[in-house]
PDB file of N, CA and C in Angstrom:
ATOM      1  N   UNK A   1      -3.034 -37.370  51.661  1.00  0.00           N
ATOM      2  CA  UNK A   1      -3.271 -36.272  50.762  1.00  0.00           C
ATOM      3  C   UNK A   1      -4.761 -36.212  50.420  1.00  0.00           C
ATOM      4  N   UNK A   2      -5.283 -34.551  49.994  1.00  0.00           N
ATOM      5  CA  UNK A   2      -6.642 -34.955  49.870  1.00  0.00           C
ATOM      6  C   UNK A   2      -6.969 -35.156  48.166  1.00  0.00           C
ATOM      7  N   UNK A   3      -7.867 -35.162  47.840  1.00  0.00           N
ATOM      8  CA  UNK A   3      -8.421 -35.531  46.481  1.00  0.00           C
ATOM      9  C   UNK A   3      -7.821 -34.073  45.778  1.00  0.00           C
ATOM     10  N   UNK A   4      -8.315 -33.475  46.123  1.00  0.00           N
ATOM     11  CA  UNK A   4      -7.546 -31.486  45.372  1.00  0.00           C
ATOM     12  C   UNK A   4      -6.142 -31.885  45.154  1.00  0.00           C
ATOM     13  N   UNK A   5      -5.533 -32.167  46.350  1.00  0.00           N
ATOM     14  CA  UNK A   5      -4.103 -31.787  46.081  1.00  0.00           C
ATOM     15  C   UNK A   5      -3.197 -33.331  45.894  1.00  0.00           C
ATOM     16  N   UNK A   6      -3.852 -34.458  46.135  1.00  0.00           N
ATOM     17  CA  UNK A   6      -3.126 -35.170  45.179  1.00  0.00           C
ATOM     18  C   UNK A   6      -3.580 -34.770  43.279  1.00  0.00           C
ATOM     19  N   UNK A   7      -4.945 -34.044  42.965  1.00  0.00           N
ATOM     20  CA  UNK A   7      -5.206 -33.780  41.522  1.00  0.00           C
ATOM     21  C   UNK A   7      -3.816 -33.106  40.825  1.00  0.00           C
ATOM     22  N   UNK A   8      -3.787 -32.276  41.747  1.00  0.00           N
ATOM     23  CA  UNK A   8      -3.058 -30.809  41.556  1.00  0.00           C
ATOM     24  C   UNK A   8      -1.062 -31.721  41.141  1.00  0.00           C
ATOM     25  N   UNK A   9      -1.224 -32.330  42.290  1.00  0.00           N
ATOM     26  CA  UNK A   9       0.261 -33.220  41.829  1.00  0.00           C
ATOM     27  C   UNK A   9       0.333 -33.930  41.177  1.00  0.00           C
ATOM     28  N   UNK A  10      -0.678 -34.179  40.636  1.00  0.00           N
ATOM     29  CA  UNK A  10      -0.560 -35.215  39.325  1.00  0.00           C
ATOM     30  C   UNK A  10      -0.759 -34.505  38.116  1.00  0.00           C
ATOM     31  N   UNK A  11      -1.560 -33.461  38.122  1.00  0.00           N
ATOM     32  CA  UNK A  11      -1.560 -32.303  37.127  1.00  0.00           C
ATOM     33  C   UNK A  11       0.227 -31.907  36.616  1.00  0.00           C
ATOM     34  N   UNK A  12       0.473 -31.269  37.830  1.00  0.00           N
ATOM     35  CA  UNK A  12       1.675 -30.721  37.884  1.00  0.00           C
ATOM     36  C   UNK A  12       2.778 -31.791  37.484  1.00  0.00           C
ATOM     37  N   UNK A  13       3.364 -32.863  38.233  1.00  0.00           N
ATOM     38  CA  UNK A  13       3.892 -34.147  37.411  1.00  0.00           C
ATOM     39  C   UNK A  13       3.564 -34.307  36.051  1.00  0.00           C
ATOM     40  N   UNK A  14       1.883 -34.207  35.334  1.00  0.00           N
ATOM     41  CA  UNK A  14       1.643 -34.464  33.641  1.00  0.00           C
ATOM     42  C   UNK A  14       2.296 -33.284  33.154  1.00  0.00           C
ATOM     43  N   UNK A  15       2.183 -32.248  33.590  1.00  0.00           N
ATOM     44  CA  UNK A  15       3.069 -31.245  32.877  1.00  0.00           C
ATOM     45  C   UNK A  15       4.247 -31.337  33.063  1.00  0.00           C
ATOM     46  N   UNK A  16       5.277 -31.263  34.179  1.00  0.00           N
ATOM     47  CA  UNK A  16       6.204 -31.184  33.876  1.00  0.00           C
ATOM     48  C   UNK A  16       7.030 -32.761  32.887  1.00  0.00           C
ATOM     49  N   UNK A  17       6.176 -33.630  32.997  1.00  0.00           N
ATOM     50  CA  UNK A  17       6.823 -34.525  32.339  1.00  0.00           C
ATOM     51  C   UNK A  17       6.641 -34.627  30.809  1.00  0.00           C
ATOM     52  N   UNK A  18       5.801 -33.778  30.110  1.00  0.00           N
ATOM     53  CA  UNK A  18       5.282 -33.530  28.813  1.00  0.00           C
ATOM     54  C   UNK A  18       6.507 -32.427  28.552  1.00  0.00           C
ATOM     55  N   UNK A  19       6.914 -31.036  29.083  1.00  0.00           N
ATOM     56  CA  UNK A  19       7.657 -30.167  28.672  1.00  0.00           C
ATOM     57  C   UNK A  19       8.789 -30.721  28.816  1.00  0.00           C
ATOM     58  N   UNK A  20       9.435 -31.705  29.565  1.00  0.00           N
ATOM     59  CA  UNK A  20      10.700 -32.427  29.247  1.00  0.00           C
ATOM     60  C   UNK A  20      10.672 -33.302  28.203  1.00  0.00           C
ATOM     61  N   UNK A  21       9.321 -34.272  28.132  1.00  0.00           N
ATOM     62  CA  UNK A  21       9.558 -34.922  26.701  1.00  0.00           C
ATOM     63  C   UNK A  21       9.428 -33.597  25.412  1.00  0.00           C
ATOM     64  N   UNK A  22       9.142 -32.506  25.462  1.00  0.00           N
ATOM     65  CA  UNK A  22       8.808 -32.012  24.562  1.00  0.00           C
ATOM     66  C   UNK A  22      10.493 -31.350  24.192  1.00  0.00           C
ATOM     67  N   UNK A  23      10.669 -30.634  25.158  1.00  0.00           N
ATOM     68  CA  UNK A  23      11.998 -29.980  25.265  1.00  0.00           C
ATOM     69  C   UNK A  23      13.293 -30.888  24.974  1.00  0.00           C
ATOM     70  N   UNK A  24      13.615 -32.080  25.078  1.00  0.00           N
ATOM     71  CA  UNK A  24      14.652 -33.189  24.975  1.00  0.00           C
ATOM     72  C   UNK A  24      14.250 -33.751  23.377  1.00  0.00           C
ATOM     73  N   UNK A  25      13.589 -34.366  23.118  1.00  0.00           N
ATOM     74  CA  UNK A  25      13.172 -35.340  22.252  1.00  0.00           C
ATOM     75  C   UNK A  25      13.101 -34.359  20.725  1.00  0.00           C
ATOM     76  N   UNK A  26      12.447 -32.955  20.629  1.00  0.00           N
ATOM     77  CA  UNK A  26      12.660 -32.415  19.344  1.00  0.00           C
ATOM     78  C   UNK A  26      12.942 -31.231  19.337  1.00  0.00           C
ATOM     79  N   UNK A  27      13.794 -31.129  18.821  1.00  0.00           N
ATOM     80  CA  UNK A  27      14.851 -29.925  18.491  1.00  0.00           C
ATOM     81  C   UNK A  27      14.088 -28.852  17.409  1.00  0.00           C
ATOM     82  N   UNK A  28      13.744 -27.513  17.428  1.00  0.00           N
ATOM     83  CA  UNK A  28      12.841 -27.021  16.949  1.00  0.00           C
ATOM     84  C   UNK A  28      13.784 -25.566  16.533  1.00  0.00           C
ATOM     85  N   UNK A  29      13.724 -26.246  14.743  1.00  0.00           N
ATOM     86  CA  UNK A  29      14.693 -25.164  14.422  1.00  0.00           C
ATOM     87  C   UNK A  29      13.944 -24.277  13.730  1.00  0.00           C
ATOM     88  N   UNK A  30      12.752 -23.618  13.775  1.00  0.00           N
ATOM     89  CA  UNK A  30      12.231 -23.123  13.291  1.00  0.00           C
ATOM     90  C   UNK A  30      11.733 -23.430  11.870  1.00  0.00           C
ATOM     91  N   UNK A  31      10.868 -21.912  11.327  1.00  0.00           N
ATOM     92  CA  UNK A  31      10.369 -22.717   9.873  1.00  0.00           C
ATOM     93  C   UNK A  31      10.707 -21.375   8.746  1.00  0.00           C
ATOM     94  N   UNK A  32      12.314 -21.236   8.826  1.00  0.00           N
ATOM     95  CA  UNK A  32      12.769 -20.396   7.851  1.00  0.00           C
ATOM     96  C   UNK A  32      12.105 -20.252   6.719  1.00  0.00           C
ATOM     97  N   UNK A  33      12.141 -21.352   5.912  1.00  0.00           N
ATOM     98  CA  UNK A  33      11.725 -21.279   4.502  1.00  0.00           C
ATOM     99  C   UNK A  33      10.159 -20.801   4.447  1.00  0.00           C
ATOM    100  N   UNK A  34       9.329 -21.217   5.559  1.00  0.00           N
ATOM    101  CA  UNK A  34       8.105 -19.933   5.449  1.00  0.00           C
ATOM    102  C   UNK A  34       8.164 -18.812   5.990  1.00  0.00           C
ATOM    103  N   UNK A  35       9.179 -18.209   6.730  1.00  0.00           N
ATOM    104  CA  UNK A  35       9.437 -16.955   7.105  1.00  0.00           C
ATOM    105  C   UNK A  35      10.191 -16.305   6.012  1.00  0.00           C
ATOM    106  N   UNK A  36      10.282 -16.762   5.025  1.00  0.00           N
ATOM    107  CA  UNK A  36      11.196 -16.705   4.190  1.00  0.00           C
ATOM    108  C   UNK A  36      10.437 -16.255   2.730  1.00  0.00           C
ATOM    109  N   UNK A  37       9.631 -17.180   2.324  1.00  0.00           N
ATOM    110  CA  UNK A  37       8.235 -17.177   1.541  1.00  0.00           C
ATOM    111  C   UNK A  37       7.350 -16.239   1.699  1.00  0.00           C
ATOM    112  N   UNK A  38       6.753 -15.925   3.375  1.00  0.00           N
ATOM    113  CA  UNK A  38       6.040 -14.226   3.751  1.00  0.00           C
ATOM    114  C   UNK A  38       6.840 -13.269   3.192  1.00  0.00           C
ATOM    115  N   UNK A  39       7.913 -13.170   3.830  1.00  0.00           N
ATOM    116  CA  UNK A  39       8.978 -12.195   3.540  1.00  0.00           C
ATOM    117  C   UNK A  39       8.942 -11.474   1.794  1.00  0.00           C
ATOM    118  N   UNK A  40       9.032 -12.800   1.357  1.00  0.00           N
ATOM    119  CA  UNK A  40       9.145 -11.881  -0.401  1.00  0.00           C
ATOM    120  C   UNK A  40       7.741 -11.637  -1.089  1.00  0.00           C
ATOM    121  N   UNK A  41       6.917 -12.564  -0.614  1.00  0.00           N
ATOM    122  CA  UNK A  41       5.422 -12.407  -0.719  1.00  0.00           C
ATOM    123  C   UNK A  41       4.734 -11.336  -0.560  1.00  0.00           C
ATOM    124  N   UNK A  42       5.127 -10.506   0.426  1.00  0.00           N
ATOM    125  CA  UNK A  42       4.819  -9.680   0.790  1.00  0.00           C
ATOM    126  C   UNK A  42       5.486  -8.098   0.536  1.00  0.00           C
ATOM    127  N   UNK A  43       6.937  -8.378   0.287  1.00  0.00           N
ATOM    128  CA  UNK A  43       7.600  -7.299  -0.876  1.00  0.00           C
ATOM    129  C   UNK A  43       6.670  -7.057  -2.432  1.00  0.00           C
ATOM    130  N   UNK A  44       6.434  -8.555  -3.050  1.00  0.00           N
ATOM    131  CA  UNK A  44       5.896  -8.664  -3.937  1.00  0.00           C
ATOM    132  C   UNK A  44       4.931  -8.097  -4.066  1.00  0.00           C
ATOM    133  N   UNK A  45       3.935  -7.686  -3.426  1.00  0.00           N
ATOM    134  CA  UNK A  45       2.490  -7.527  -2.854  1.00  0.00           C
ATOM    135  C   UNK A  45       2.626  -5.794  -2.571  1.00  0.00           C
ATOM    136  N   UNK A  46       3.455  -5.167  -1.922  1.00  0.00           N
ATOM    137  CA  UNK A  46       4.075  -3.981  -2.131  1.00  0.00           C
ATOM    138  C   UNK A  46       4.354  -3.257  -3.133  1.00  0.00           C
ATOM    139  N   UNK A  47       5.307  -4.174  -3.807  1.00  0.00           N
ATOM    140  CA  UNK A  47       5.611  -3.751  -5.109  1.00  0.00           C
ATOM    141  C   UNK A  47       4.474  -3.690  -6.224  1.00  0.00           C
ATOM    142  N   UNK A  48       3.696  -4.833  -6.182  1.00  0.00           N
ATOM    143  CA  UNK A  48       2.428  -4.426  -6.868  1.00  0.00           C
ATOM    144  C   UNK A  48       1.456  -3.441  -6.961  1.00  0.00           C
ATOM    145  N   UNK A  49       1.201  -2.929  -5.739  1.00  0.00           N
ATOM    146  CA  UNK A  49       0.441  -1.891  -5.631  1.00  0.00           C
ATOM    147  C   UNK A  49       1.337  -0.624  -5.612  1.00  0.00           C
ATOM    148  N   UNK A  50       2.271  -0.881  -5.247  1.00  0.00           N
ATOM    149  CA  UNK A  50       2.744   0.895  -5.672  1.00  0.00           C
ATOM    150  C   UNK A  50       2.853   0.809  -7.216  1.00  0.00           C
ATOM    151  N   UNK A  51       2.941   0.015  -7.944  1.00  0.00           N
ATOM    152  CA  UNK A  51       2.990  -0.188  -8.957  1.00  0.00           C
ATOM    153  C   UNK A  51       1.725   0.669  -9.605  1.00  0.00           C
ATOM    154  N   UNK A  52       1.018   0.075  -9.371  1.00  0.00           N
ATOM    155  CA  UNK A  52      -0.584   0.981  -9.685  1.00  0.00           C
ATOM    156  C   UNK A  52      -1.078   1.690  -8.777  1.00  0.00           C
ATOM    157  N   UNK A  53      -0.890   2.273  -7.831  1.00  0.00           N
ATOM    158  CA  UNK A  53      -1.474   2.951  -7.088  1.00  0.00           C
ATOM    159  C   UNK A  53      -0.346   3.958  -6.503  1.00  0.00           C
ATOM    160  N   UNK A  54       0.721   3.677  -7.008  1.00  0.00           N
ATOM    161  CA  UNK A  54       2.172   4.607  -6.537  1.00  0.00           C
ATOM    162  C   UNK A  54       1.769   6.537  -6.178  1.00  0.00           C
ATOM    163  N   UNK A  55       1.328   7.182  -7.458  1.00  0.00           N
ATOM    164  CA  UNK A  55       0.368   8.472  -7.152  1.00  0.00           C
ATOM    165  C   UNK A  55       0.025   8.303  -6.212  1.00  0.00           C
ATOM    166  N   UNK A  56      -1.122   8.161  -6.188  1.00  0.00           N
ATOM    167  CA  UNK A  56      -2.355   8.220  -5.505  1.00  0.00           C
ATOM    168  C   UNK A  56      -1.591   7.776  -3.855  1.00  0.00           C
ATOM    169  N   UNK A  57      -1.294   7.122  -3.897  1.00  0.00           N
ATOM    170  CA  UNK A  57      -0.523   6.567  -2.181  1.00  0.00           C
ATOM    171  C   UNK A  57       0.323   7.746  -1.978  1.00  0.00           C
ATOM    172  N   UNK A  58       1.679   8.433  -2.726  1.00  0.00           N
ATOM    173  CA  UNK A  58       2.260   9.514  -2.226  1.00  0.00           C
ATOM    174  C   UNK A  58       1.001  10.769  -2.097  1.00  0.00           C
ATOM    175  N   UNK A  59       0.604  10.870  -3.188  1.00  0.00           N
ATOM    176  CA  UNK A  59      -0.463  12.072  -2.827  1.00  0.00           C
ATOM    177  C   UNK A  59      -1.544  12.205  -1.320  1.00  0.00           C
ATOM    178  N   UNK A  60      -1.424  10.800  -1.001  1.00  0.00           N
ATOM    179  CA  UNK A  60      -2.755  11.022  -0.045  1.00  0.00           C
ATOM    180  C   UNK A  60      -1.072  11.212   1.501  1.00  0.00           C
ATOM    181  N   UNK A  61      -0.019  10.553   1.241  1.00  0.00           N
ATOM    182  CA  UNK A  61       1.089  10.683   1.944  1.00  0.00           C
ATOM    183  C   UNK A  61       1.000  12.166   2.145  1.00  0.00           C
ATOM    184  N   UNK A  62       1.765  12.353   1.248  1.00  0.00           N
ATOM    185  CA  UNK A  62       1.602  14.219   1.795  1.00  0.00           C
ATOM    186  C   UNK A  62       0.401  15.017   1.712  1.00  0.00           C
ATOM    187  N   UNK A  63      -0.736  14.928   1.496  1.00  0.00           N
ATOM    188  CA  UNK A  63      -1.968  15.621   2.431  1.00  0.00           C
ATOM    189  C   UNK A  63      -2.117  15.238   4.129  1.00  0.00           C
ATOM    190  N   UNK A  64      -1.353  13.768   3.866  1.00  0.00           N
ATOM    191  CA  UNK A  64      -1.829  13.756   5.491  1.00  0.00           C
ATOM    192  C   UNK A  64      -0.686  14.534   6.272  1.00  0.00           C
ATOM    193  N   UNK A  65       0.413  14.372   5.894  1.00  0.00           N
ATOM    194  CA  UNK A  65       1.803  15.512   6.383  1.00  0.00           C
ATOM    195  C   UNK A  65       1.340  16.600   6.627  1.00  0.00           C
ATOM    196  N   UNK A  66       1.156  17.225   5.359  1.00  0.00           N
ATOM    197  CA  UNK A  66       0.620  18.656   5.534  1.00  0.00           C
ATOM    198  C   UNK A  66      -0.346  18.756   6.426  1.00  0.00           C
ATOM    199  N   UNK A  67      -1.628  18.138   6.641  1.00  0.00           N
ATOM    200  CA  UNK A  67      -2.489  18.194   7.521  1.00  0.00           C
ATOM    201  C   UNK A  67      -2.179  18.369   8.744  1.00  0.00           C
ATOM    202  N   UNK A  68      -1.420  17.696   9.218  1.00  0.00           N
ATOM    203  CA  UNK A  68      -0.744  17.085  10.445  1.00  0.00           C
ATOM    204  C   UNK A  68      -0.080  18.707  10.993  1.00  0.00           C
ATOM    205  N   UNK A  69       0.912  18.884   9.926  1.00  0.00           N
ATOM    206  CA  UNK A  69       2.060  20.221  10.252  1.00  0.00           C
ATOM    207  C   UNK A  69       1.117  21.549  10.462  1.00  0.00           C
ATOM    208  N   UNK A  70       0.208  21.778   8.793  1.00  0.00           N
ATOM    209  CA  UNK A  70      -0.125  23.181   8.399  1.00  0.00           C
ATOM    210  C   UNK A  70      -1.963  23.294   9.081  1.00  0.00           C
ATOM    211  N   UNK A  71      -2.116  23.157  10.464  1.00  0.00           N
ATOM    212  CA  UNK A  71      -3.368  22.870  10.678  1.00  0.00           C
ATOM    213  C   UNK A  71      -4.716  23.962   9.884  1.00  0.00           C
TER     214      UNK A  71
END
């Protein structure tokens, strides 16, 4: 074999033997409780600003409608 392609098979062997230890050994159940945490964080964060800015956000809403429709 030459120097390239024994590299290349030993490359290829380090990988595939890393994605089997990776894939077997830990079970990856995701990370709910921070998908979970964005999730209302970000309602929250919504809710705040329409809160104060509720007007002003529908108003500029329908100018851009109208714009769009009534050229």
């Amino acid at each position: 074999m030459t120097t390239i392609a024994h590299a290349i098979h030993r490359a290829r062997r380090t990988v595939v033997t890393r994605v089997v230890e990776v894939t077997t050994t830990r079970r990856e159940r995701g990370d709910v409780p921070g998908w979970v945490f964005i999730t209302i964080m970000t309602a929250a964060i919504a809710m705040a600003i329409w809160t104060f800015a509720g007007d002003q956000l529908l108003t500029m809403v329908k100018t851009a409608i109208n714009s769009v429709t009534k050229p």
